[in-house]
N, C-alpha and C. Protein backbone atom coordinates (compact mmCIF):
# COMPACT_ATOMS: atom_id res chain seq x y z
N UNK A 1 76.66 -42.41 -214.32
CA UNK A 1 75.95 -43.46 -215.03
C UNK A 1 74.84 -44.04 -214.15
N UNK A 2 73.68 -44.33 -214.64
CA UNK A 2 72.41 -44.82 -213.85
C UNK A 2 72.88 -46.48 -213.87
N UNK A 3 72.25 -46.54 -212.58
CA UNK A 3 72.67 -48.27 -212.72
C UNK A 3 71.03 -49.13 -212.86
N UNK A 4 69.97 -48.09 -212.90
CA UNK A 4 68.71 -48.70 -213.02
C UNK A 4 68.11 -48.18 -213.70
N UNK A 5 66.86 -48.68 -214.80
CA UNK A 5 65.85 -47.56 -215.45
C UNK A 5 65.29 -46.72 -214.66
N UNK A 6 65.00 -45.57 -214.66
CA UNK A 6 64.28 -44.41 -214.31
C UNK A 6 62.92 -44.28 -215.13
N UNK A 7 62.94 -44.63 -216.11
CA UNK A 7 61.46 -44.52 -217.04
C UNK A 7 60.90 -45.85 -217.12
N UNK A 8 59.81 -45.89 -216.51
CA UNK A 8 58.91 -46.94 -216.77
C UNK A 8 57.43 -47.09 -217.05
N UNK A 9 57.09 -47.64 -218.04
CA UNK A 9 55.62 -47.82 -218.41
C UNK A 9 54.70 -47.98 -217.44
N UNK A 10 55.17 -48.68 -216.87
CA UNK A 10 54.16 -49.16 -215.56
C UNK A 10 53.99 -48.04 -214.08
N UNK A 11 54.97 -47.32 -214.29
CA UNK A 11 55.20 -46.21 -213.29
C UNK A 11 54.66 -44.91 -213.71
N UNK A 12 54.49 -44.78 -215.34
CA UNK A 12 54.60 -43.61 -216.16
C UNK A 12 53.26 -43.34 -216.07
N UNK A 13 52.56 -42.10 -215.30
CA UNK A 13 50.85 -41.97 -214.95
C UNK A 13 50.90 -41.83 -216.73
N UNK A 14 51.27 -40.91 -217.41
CA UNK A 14 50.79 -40.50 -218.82
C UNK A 14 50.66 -41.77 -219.79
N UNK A 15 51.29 -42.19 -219.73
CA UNK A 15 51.55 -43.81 -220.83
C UNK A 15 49.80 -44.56 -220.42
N UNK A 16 49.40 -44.30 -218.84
CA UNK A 16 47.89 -44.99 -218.62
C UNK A 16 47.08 -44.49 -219.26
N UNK A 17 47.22 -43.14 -219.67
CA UNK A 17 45.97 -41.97 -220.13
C UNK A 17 46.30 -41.71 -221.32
N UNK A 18 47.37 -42.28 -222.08
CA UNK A 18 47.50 -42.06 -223.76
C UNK A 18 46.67 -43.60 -224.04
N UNK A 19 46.58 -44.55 -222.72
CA UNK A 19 45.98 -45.93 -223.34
C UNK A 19 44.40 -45.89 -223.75
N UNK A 20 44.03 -45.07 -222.91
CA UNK A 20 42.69 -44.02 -222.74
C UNK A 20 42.38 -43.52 -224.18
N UNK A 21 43.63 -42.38 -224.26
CA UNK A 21 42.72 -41.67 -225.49
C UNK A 21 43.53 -41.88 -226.91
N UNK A 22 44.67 -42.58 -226.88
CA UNK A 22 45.48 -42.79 -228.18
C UNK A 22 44.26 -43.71 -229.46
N UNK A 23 43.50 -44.45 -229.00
CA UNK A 23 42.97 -45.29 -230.00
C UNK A 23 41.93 -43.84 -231.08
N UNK A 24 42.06 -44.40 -232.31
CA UNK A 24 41.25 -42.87 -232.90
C UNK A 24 39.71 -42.60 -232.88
N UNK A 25 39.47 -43.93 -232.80
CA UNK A 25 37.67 -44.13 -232.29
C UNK A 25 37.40 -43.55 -231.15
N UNK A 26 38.33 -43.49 -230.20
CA UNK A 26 37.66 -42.66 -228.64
C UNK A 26 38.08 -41.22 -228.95
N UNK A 27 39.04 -40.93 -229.41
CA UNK A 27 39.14 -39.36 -229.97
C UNK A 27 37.98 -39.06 -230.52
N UNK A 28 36.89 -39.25 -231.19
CA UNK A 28 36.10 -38.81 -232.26
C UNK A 28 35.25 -39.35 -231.31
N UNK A 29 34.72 -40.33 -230.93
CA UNK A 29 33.57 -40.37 -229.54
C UNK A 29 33.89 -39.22 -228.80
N UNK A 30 34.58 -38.83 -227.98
CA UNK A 30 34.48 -37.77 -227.44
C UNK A 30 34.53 -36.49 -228.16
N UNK A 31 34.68 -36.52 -229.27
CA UNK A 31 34.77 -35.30 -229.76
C UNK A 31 33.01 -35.24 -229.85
N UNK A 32 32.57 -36.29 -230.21
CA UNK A 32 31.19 -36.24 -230.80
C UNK A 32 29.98 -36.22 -229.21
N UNK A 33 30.36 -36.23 -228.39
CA UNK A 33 30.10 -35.72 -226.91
C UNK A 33 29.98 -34.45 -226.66
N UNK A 34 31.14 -33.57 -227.00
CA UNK A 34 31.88 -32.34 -227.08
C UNK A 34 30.58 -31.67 -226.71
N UNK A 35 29.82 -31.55 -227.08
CA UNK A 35 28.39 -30.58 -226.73
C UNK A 35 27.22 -30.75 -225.95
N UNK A 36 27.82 -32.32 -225.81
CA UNK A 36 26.33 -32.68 -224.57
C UNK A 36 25.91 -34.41 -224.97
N UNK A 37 24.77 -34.54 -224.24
CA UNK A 37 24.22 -35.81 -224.40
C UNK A 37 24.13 -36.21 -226.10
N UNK A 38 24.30 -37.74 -226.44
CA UNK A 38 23.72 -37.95 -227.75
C UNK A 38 23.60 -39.38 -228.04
N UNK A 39 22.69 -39.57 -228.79
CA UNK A 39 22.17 -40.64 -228.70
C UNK A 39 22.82 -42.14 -229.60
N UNK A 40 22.73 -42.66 -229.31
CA UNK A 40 24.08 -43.80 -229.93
C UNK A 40 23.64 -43.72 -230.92
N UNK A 41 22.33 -43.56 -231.87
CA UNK A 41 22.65 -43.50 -233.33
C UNK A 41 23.05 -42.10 -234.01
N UNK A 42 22.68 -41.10 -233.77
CA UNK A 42 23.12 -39.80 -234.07
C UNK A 42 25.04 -40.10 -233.61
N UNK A 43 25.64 -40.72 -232.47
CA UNK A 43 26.71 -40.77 -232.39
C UNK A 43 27.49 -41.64 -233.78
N UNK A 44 26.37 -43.06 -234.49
CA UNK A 44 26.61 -43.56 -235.20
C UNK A 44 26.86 -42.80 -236.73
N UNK A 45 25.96 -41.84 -236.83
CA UNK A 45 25.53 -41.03 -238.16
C UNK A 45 26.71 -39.81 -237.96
N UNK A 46 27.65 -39.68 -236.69
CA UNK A 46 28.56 -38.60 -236.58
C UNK A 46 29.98 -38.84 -237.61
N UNK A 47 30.08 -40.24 -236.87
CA UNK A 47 31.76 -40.76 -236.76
C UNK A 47 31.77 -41.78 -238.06
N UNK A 48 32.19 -40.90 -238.90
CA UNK A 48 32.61 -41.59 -240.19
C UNK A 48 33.32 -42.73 -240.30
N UNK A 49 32.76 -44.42 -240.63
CA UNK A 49 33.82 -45.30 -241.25
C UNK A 49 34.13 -46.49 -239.45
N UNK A 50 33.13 -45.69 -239.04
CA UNK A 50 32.90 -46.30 -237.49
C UNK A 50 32.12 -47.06 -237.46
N UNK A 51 31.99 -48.67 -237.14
CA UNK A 51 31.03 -49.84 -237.29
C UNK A 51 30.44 -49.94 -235.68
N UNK A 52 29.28 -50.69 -235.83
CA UNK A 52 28.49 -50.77 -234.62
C UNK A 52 29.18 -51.27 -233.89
N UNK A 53 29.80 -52.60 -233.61
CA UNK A 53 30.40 -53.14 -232.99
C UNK A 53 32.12 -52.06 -232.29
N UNK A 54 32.62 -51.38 -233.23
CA UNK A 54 33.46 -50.63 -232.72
C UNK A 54 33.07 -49.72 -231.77
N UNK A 55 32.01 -49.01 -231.91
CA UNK A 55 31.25 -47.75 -231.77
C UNK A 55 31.05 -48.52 -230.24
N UNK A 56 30.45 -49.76 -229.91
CA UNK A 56 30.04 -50.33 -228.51
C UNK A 56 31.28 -50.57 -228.03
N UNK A 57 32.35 -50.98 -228.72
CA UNK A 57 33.41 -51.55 -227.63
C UNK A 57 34.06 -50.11 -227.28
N UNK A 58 34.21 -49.36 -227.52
CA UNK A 58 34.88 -47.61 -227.37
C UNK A 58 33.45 -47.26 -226.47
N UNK A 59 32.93 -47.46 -226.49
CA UNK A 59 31.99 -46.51 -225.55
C UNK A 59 31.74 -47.23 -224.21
N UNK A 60 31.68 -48.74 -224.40
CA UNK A 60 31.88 -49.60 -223.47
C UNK A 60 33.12 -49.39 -222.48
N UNK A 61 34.50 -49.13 -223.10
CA UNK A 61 35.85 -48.83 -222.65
C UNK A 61 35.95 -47.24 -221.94
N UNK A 62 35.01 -46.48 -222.41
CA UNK A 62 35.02 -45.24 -221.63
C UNK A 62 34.28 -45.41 -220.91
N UNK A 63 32.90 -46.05 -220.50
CA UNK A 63 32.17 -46.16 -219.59
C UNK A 63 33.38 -46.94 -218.40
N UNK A 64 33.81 -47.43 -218.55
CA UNK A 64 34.63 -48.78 -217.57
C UNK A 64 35.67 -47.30 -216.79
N UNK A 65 36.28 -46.56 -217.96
CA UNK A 65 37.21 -45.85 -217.50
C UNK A 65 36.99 -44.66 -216.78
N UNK A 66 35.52 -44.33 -216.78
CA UNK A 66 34.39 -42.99 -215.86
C UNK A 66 34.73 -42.16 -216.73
N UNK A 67 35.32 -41.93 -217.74
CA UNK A 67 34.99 -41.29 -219.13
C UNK A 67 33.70 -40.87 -220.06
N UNK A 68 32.54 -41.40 -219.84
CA UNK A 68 31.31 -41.87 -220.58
C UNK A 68 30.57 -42.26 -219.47
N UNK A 69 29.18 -41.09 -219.73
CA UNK A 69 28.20 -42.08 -219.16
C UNK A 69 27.30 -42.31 -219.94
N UNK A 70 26.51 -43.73 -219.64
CA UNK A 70 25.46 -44.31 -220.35
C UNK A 70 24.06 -43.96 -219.50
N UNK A 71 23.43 -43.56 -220.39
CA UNK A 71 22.06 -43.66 -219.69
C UNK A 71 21.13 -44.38 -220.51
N UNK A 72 20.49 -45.18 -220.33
CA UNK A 72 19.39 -46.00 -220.67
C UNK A 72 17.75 -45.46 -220.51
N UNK A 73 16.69 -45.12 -221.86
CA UNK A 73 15.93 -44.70 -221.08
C UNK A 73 14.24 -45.48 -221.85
N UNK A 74 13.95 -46.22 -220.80
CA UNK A 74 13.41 -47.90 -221.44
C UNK A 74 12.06 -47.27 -222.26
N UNK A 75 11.56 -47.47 -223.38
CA UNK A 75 10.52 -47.18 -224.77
C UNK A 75 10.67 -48.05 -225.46
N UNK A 76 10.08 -48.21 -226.55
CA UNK A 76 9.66 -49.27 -227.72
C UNK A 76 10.43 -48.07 -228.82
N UNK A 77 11.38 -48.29 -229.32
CA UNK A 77 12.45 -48.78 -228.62
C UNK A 77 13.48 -48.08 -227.89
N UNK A 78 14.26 -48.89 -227.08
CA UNK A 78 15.01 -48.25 -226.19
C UNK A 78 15.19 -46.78 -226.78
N UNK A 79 15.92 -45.98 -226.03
CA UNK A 79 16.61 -44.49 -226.29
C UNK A 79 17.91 -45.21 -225.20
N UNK A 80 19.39 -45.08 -225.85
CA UNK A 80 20.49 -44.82 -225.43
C UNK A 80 21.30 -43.72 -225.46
N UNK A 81 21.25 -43.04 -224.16
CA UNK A 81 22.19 -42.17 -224.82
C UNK A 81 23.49 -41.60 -223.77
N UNK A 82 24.57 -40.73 -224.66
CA UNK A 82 25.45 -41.23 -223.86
C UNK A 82 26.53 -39.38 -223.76
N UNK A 83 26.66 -39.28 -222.58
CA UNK A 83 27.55 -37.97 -222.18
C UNK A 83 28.76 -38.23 -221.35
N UNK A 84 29.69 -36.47 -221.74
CA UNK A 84 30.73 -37.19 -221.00
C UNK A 84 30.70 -36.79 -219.08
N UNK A 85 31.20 -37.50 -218.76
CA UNK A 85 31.14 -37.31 -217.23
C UNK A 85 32.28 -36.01 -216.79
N UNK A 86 31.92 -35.55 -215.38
CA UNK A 86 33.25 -34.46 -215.29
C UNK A 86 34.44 -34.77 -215.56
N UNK A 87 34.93 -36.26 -215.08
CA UNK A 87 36.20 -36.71 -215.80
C UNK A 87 36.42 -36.49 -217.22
N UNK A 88 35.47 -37.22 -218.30
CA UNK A 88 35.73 -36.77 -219.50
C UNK A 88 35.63 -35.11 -219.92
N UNK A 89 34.68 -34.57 -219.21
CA UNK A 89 34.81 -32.86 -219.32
C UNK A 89 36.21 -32.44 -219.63
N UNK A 90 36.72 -33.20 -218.42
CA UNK A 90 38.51 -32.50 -218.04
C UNK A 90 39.14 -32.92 -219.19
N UNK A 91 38.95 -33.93 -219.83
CA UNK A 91 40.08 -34.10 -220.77
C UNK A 91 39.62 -33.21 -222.39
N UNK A 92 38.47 -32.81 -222.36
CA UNK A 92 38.27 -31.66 -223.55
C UNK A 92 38.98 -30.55 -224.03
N UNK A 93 39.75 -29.95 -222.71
CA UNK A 93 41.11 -28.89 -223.32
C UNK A 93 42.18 -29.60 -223.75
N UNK A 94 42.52 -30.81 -222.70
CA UNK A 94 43.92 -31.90 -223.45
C UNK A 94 43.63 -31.87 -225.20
N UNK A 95 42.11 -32.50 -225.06
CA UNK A 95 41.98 -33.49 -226.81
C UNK A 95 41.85 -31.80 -227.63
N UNK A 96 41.24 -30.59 -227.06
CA UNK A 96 41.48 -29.88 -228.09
C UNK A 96 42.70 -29.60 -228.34
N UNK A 97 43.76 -28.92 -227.52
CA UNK A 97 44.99 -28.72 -227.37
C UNK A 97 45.84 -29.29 -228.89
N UNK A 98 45.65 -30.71 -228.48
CA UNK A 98 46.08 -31.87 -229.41
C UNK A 98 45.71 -32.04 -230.95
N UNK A 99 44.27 -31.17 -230.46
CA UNK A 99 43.76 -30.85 -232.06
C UNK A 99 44.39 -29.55 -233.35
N UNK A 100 44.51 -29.00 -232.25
CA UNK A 100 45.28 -27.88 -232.63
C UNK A 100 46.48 -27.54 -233.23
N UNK A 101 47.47 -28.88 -232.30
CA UNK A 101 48.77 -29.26 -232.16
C UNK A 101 48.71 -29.85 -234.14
N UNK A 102 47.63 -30.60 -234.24
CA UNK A 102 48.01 -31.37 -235.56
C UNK A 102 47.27 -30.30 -236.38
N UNK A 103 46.43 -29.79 -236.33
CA UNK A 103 46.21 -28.79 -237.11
C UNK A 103 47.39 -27.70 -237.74
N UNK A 104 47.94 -27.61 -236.70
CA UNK A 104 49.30 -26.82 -237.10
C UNK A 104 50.48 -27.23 -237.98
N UNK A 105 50.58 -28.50 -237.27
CA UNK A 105 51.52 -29.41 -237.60
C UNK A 105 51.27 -30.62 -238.55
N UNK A 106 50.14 -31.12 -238.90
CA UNK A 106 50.40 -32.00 -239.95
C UNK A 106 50.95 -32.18 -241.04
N UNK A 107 51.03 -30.92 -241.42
CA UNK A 107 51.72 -31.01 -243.32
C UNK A 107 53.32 -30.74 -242.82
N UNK A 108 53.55 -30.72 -241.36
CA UNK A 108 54.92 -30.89 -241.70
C UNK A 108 55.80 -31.72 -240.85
N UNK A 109 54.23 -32.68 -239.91
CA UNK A 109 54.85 -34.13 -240.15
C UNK A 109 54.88 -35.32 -241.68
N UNK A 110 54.15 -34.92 -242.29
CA UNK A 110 53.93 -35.53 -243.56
C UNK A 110 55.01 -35.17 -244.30
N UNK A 111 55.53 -34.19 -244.64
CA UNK A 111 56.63 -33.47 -245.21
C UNK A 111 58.05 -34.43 -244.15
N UNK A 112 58.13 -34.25 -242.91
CA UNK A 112 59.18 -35.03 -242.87
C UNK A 112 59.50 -36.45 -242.86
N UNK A 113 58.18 -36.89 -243.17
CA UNK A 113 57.86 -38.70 -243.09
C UNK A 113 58.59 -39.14 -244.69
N UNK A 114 57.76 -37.81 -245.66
CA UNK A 114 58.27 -38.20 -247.13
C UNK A 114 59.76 -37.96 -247.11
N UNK A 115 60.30 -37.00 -246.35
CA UNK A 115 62.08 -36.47 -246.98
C UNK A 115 62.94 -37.38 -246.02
N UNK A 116 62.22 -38.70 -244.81
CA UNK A 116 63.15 -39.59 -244.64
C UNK A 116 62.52 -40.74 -245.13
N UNK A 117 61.67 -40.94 -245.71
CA UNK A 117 61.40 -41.67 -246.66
C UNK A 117 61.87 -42.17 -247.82
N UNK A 118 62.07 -41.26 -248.39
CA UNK A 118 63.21 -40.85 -249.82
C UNK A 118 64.60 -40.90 -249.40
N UNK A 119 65.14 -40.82 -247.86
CA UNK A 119 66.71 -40.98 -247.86
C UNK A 119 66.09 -42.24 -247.37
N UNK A 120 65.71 -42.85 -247.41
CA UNK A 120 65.98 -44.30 -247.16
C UNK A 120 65.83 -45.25 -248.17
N UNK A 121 65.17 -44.93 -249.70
CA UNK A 121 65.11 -45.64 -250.46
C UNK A 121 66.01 -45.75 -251.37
């Protein structure tokens, strides 16, 4: 019998890097990276159902995390635009991986959400 937790959030490196990429707005920012530099409105015209203000605080949060870089490039008017750094590079096989994972698997997490769904009602 353990007399102490062994699993902890605060200890757990992965639990830091699902805080990273679990939100669904930074999934789809980086997906919309995926090929190179782009410019915050073309990033805007990508990501469906995504508001300006979201779109800055997610890109703001990957810049902080060396995920995202911003480049600024000063004209009437500005040009922003924004790529991922080698850090974010690295996580492009994880997020495809993951893409894949639900590609495979969605209709039969949905399928088991409905059949304990129904034993519970």
């Amino acid at each position: 019998m353990r007399s102490k937790p062994d699993i902890s959030l605060e200890g757990c490196t992965y639990s830091h890097v699902l805080e990273i990429i679990s939100n669904k707005w930074t999934a789809l920012a980086i997906y919309a990276m995926e090929e190179g530099e782009i410019r915050y409105g073309d990033m805007m015209r990508r990501i469906e159902g995504i508001s300006q203000k979201m779109l800055t605080q997610t890109l703001k949060r990957l810049e902080r995390d060396g995920i995202v870089k911003r480049k600024l490039t000063p004209s009437v008017p500005p040009i922003t635009e924004y790529s991922l750094t080698p850090l974010g590079e690295s996580l492009l096989p994880v997020m495809n991986a993951l893409k894949m994972w639900a590609n495979e698997h969605l209709d039969s997490v949905k399928h088991a959400r409905t059949s304990y769904d129904n034993l519970k009602s």
